[in-house]
N, C-alpha and C. Protein backbone atom coordinates (compact mmCIF):
# COMPACT_ATOMS: atom_id res chain seq x y z
N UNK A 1 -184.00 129.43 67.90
CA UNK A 1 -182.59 129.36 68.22
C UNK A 1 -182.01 130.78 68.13
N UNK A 2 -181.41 131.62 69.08
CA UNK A 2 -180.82 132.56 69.25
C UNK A 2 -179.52 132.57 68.37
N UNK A 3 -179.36 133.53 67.75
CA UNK A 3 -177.95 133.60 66.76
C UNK A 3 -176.99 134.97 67.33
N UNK A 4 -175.65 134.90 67.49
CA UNK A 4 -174.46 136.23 67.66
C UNK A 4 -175.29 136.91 66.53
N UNK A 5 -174.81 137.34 66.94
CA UNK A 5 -175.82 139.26 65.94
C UNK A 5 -175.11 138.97 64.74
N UNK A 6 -173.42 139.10 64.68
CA UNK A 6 -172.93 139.14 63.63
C UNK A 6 -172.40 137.66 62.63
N UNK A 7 -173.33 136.94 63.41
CA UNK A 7 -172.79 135.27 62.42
C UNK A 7 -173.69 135.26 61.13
N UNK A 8 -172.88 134.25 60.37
CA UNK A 8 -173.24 134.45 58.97
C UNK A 8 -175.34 133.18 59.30
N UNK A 9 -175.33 133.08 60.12
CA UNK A 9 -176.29 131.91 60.66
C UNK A 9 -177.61 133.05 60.56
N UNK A 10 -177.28 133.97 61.67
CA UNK A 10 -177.74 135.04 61.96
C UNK A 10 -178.06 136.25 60.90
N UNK A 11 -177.49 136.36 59.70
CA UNK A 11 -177.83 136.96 58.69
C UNK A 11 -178.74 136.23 57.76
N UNK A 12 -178.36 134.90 57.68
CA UNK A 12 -179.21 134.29 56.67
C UNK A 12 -180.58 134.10 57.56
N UNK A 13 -180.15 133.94 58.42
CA UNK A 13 -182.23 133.92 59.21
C UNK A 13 -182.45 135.34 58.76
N UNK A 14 -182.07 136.22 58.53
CA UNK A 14 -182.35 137.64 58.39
C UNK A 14 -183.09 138.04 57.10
N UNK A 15 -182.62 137.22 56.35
CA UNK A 15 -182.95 137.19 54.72
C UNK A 15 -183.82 136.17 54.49
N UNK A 16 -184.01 134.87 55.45
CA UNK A 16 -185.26 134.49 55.43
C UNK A 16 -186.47 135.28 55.81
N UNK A 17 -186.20 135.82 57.19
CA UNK A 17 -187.29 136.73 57.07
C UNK A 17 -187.90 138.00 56.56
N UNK A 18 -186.62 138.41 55.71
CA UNK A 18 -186.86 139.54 54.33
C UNK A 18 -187.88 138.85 53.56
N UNK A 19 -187.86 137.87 53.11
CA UNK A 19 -188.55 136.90 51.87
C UNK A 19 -189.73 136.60 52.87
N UNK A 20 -189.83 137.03 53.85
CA UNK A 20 -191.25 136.60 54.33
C UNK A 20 -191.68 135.31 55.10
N UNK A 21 -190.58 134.59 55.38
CA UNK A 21 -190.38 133.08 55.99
C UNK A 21 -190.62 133.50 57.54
N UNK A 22 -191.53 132.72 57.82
CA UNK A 22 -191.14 132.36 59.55
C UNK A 22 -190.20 131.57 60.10
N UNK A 23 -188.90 131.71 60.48
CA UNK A 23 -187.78 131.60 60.43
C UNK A 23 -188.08 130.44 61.83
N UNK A 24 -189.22 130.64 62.65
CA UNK A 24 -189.95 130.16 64.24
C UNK A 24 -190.21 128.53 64.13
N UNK A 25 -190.76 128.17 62.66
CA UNK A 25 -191.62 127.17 62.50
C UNK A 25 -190.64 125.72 62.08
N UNK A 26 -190.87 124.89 62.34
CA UNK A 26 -190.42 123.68 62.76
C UNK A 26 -189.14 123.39 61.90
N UNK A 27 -189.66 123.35 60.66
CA UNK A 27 -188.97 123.41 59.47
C UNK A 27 -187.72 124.17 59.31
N UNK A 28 -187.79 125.35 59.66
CA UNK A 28 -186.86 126.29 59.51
C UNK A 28 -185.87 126.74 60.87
N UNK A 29 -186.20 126.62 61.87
CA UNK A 29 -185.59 126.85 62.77
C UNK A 29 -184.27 126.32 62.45
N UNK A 30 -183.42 125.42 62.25
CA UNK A 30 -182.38 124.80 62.04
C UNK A 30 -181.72 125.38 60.56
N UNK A 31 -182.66 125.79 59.76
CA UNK A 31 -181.60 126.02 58.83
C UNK A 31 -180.62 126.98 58.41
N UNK A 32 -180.88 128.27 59.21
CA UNK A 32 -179.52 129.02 59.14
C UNK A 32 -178.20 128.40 59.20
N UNK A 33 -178.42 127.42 60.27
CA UNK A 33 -177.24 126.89 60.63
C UNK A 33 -176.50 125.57 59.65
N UNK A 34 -178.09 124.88 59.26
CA UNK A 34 -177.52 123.80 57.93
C UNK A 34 -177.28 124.24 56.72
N UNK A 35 -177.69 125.95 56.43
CA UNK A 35 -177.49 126.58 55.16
C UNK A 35 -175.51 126.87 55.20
N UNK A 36 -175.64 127.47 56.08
CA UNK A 36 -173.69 127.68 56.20
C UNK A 36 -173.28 126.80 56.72
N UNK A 37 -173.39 125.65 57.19
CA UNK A 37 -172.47 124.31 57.21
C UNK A 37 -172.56 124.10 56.34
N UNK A 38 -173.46 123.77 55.00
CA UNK A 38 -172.98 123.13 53.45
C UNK A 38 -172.49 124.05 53.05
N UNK A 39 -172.76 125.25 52.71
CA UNK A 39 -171.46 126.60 51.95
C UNK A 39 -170.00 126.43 52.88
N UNK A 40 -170.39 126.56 54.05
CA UNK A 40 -168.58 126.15 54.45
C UNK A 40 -167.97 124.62 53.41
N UNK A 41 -168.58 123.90 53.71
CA UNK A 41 -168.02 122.66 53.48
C UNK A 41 -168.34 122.70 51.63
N UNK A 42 -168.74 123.14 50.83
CA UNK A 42 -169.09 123.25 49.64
C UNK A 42 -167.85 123.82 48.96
N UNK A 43 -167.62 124.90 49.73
CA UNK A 43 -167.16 126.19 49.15
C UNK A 43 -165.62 126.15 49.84
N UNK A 44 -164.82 125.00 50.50
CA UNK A 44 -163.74 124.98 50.92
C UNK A 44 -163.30 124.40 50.58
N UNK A 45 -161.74 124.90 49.79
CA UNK A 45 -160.60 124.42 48.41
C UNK A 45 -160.52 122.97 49.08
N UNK A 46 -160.51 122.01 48.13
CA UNK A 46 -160.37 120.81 48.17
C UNK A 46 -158.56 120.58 47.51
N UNK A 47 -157.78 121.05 47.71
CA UNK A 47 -156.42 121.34 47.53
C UNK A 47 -156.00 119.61 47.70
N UNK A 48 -154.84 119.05 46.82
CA UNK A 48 -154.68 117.62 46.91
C UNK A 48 -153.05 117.49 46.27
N UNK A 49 -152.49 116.43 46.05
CA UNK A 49 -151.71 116.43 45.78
C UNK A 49 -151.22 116.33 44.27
N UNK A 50 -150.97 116.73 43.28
CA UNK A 50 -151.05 116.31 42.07
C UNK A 50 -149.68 115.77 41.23
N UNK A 51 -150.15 114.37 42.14
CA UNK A 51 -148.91 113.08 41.65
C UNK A 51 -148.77 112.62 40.26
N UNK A 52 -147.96 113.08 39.99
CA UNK A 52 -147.33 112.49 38.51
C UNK A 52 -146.13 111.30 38.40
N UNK A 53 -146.30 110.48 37.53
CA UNK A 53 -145.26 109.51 37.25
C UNK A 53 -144.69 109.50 35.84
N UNK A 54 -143.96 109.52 35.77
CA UNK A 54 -142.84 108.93 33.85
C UNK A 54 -143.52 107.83 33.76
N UNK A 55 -144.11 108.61 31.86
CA UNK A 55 -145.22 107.84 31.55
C UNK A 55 -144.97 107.00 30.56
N UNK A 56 -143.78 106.30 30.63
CA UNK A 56 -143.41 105.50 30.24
C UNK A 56 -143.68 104.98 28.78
N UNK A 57 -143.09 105.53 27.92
CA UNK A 57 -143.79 105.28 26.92
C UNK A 57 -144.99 105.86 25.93
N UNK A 58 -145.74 105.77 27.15
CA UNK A 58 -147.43 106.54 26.33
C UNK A 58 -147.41 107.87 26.16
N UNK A 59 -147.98 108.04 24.87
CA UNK A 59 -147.97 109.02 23.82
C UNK A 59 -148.86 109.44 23.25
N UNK A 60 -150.03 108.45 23.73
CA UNK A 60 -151.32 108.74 23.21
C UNK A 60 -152.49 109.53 24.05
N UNK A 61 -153.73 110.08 23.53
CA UNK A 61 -154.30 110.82 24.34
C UNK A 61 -154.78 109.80 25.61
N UNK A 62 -154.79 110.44 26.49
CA UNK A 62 -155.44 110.08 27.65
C UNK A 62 -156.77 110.84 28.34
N UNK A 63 -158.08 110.38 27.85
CA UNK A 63 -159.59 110.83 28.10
C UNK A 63 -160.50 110.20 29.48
N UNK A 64 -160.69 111.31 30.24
CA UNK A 64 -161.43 111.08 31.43
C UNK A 64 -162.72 111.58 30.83
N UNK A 65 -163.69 111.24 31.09
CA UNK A 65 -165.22 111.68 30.20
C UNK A 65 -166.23 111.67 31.62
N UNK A 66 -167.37 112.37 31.62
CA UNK A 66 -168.30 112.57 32.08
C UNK A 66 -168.03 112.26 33.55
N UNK A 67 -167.08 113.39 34.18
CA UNK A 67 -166.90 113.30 35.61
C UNK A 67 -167.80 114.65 36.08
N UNK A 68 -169.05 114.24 36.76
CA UNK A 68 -169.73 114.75 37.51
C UNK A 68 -169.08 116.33 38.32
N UNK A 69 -169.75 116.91 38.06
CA UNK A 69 -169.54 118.38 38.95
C UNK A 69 -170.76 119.55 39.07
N UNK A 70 -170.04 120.13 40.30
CA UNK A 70 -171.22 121.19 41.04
C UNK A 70 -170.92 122.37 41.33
N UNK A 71 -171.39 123.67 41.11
CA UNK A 71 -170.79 124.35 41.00
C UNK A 71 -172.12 125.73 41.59
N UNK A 72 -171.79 127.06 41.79
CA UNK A 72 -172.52 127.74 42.11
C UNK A 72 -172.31 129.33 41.35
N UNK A 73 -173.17 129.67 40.85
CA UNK A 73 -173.37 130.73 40.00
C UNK A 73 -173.03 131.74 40.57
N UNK A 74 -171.97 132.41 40.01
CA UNK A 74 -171.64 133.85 40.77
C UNK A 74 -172.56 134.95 40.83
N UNK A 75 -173.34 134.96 40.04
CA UNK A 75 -174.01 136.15 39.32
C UNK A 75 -175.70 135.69 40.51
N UNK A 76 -175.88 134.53 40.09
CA UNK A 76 -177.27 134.31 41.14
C UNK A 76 -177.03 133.48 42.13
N UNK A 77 -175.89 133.09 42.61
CA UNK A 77 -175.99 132.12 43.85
C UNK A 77 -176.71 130.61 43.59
N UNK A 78 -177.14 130.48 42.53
CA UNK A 78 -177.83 129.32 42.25
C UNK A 78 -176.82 128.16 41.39
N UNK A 79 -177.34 127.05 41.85
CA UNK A 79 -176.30 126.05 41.28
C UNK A 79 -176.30 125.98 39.82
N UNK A 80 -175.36 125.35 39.43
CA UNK A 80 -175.26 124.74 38.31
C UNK A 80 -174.27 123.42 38.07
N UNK A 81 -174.45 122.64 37.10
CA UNK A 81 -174.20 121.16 37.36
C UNK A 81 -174.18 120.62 35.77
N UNK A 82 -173.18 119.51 35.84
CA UNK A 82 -172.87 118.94 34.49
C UNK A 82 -172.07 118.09 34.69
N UNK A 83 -170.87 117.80 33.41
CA UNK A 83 -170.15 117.05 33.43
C UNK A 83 -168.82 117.55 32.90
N UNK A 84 -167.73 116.86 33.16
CA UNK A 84 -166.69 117.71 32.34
C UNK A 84 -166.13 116.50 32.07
N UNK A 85 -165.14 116.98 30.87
CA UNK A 85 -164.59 115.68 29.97
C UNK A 85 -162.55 116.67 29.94
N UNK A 86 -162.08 115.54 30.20
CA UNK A 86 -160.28 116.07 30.25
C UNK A 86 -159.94 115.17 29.62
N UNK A 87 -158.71 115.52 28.60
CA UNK A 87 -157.69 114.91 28.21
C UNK A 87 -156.34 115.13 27.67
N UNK A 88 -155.58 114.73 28.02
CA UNK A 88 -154.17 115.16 27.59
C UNK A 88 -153.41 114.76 27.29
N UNK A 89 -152.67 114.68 26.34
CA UNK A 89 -151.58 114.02 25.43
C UNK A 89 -150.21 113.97 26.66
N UNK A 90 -149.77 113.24 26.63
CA UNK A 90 -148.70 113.06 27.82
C UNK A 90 -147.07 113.38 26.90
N UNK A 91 -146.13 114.33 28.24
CA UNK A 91 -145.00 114.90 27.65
C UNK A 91 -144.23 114.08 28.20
N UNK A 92 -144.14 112.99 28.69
CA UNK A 92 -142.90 112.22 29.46
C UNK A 92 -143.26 112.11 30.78
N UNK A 93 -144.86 112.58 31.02
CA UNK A 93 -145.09 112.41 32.42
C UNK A 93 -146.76 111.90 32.42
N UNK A 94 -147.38 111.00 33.26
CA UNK A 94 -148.90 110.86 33.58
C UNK A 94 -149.39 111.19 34.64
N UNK A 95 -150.21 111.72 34.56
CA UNK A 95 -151.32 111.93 36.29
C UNK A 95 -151.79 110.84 36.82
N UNK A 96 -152.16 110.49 37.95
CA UNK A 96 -153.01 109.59 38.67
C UNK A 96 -154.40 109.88 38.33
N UNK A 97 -155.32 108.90 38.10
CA UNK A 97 -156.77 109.09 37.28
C UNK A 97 -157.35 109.97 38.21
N UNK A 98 -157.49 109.71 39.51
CA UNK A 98 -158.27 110.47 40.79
C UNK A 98 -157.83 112.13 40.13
N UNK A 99 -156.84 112.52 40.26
CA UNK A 99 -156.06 114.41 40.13
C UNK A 99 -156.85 114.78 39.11
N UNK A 100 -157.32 114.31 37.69
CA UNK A 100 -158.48 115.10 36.73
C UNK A 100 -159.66 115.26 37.52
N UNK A 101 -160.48 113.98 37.99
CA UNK A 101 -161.60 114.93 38.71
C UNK A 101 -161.57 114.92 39.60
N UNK A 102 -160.25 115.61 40.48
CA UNK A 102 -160.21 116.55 42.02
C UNK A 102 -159.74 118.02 41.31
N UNK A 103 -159.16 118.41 40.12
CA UNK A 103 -158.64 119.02 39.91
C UNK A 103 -160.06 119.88 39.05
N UNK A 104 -160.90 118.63 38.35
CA UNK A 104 -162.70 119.23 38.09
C UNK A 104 -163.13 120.09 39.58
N UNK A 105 -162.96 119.46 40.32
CA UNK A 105 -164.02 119.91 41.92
C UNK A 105 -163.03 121.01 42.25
N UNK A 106 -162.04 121.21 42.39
CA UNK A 106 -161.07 122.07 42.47
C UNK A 106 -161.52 123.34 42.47
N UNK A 107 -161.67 123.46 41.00
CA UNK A 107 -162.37 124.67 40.57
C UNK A 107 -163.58 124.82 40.41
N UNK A 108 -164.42 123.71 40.36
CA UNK A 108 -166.12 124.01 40.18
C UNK A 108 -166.58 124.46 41.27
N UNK A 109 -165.96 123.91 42.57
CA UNK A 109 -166.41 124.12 43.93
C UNK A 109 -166.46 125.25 44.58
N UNK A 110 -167.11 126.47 43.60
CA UNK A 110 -166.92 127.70 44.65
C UNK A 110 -167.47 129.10 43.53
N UNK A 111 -168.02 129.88 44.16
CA UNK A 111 -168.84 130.66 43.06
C UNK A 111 -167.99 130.88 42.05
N UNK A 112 -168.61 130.66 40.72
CA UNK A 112 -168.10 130.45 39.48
C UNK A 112 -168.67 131.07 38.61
N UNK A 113 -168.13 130.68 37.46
CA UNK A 113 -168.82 130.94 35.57
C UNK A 113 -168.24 129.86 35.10
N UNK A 114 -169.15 129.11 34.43
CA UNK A 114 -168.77 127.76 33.49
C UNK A 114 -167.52 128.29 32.69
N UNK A 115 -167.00 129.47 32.05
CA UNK A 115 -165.92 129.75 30.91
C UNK A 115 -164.45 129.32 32.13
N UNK A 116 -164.62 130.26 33.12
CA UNK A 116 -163.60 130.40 33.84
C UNK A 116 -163.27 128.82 34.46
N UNK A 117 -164.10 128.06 35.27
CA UNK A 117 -164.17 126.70 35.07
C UNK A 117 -162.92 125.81 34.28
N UNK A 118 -163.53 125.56 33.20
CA UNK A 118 -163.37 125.21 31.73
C UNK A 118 -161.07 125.62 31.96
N UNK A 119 -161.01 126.99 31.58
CA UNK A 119 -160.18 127.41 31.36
C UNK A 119 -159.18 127.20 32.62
N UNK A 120 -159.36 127.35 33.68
CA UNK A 120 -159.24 126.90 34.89
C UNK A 120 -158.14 125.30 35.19
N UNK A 121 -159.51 124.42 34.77
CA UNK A 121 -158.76 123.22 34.94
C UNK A 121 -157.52 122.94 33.71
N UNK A 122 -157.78 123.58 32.35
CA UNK A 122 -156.64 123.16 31.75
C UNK A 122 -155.54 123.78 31.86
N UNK A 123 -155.78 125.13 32.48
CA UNK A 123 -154.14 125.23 32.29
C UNK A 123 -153.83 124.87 34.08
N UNK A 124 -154.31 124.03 34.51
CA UNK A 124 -153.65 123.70 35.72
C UNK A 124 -152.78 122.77 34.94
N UNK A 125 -153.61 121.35 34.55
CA UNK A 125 -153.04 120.57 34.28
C UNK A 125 -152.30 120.79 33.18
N UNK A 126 -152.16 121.62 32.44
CA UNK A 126 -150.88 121.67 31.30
C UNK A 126 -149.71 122.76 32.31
N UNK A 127 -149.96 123.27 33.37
CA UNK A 127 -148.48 124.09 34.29
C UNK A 127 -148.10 122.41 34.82
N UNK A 128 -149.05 121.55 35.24
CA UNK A 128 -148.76 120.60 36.11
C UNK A 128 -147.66 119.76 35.73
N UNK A 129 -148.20 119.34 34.24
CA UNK A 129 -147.15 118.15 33.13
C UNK A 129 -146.63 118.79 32.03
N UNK A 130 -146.76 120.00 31.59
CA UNK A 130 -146.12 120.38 30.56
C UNK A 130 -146.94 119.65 29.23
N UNK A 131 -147.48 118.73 29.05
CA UNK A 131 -148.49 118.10 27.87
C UNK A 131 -148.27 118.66 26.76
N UNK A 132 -148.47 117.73 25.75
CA UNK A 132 -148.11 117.89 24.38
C UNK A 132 -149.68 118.47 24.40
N UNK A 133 -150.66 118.54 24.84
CA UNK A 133 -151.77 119.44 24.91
C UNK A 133 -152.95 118.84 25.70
N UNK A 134 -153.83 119.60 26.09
CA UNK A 134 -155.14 119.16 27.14
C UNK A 134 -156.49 119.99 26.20
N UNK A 135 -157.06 119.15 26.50
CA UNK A 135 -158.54 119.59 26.22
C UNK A 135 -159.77 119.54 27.43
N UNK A 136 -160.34 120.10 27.26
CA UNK A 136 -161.76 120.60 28.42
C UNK A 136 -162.81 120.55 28.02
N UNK A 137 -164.00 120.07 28.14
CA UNK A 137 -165.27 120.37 27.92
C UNK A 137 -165.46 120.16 29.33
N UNK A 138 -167.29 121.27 29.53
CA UNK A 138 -168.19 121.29 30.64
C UNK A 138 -169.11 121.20 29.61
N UNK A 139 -170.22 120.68 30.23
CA UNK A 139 -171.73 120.78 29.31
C UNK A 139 -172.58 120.58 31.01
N UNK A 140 -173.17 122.07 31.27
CA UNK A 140 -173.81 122.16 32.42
C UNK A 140 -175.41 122.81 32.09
N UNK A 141 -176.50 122.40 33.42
CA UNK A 141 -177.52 122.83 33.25
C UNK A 141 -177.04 124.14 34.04
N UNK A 142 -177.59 125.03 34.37
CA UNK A 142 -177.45 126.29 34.96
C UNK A 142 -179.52 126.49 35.61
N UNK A 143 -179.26 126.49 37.27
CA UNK A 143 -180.68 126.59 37.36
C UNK A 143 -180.71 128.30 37.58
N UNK A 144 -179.76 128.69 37.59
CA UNK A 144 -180.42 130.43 37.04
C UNK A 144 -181.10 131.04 35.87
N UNK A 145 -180.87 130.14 34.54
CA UNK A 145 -181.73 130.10 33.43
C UNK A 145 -183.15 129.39 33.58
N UNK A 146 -182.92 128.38 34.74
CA UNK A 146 -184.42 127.53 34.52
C UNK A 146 -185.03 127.88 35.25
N UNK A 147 -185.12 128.28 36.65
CA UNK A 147 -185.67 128.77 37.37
C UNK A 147 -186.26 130.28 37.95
N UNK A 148 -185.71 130.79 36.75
CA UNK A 148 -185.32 132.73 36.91
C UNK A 148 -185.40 133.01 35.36
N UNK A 149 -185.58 134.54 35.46
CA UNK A 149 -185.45 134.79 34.32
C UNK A 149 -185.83 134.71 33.15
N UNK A 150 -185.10 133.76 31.98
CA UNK A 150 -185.70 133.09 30.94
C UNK A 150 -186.59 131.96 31.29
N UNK A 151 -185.86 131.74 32.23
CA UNK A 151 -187.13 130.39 32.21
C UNK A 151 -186.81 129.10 31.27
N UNK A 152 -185.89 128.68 30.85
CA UNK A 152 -185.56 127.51 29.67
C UNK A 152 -184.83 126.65 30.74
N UNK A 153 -185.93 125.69 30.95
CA UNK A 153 -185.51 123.99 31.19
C UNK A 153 -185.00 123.10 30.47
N UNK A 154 -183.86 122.10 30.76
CA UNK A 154 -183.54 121.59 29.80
C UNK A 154 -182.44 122.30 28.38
N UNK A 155 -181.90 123.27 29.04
CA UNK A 155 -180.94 124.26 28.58
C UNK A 155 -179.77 123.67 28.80
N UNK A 156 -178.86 122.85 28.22
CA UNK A 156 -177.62 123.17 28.60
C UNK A 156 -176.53 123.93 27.93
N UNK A 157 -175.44 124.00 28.20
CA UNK A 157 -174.36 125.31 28.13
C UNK A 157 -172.64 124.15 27.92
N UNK A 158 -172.42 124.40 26.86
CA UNK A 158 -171.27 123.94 26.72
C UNK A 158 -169.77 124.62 26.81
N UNK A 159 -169.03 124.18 27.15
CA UNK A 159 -167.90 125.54 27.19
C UNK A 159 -166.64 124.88 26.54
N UNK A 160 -165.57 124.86 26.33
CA UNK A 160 -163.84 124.01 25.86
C UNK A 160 -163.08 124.99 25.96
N UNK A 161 -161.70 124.39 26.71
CA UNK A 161 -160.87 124.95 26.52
C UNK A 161 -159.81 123.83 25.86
N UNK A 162 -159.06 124.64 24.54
CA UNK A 162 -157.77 123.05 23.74
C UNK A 162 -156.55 124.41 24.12
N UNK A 163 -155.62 123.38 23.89
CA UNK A 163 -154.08 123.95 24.83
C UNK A 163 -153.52 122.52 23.33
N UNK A 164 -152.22 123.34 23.63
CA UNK A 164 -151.83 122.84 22.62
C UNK A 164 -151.54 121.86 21.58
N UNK A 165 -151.52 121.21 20.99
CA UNK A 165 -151.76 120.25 20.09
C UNK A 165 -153.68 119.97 19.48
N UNK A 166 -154.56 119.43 20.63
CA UNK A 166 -155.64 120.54 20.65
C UNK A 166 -156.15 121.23 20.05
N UNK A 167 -155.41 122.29 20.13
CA UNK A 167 -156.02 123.41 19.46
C UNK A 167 -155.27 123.76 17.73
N UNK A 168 -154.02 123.23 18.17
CA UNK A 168 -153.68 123.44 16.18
C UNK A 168 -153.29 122.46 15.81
N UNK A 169 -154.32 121.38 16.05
CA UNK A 169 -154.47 119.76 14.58
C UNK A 169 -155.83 119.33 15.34
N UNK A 170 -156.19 119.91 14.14
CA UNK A 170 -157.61 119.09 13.65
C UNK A 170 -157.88 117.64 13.87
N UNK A 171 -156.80 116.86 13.41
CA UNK A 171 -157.20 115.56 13.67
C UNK A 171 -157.33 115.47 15.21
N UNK A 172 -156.31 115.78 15.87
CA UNK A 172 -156.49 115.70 17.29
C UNK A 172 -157.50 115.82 18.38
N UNK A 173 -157.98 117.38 18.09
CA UNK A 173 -159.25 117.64 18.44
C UNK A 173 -160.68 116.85 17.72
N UNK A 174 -160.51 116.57 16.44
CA UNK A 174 -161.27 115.27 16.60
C UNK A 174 -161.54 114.34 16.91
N UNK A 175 -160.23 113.45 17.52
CA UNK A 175 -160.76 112.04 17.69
C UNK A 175 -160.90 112.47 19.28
N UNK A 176 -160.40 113.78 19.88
CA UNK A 176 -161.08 113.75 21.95
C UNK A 176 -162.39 113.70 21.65
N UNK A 177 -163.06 114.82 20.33
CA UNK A 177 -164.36 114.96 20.35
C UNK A 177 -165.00 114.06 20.31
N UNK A 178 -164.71 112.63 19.21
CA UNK A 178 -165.61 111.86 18.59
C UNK A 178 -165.95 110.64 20.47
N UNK A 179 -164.63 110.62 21.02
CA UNK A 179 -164.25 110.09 21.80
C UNK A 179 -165.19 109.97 23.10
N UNK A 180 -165.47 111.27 23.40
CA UNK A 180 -166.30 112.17 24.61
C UNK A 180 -167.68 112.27 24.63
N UNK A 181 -168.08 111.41 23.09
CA UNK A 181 -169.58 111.64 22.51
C UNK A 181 -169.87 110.27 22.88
């Protein structure tokens, strides 16, 4: 398949055949082009609406746990993947359950670092509702450690960010923790 000189299709066949790939053979012919259709579509802001309602009442924490996410390593281009856990004490206002993990993909979706991540989604959602406080965990594998480098499979990487209440009462941040386990 012939590529414009300057398409991103056309570079990555380029770097296949740096690495020594026959770019000709059955297999590969197509994938310049299926490599940057998933980075386009991977790597393009998933932007949404983030509907809030008067939360009538509730006062208590509110915990989304083990919402799936994907993410891509700034440093090696290689994925990394886990789960993230949100929750937030409500100020007179609630989110729609969907906005925590679009607001996860939000930010995981695009070359990253698990810290920035982490830090990322909470203070969206505490500019969003104002919250008596939010908490964050990621707990991700990283295949730039397993596959490169060190070499440690079965590595994962935890990160938190607590916002206020959270972060100064103990009890609080205990029962998201005990909660999330």
């Amino acid at each position: 398949m012939e590529y414009i000189i300057n398409s991103a299709e056309w570079h990555f066949q380029q770097i296949l055949k740096q690495l020594g790939e026959d770019t000709s053979r059955e297999g590969l012919i197509e994938t310049p082009k299926r490599y940057v259709k998933f980075m386009r579509e991977f790597l393009e802001p998933k932007e949404f609406n983030f509907t809030s309602f008067d939360a009538e009442g509730t006062d208590e924490m509110i915990v989304q746990s083990n919402i799936p996410f994907y993410s891509l390593c700034e440093h090696h281009t290689a994925p990394f993947f886990g789960v993230a856990n949100v929750a937030y004490i409500p100020n007179g206002k609630i989110v729609g359950l969907s906005k925590l993990a679009r607001t996860v993909d939000l930010y995981a979706n695009r070359f990253q670092n698990q810290e920035r991540i982490t830090t990322q989604i909470a203070e969206r959602i505490q500019a969003e509702l104002n919250p008596l406080g939010v908490a964050v965990t990621l707990k991700a594998q990283h295949l730039c450690m397993c596959m490169r480098g060190v070499k440690k499979h079965d590595t994962w990487t935890t990160t938190s960010k607590m916002l206020g209440v959270f972060k100064t009462d103990l009890d609080c941040r205990t029962e998201f923790l005990n909660l999330i386990k």
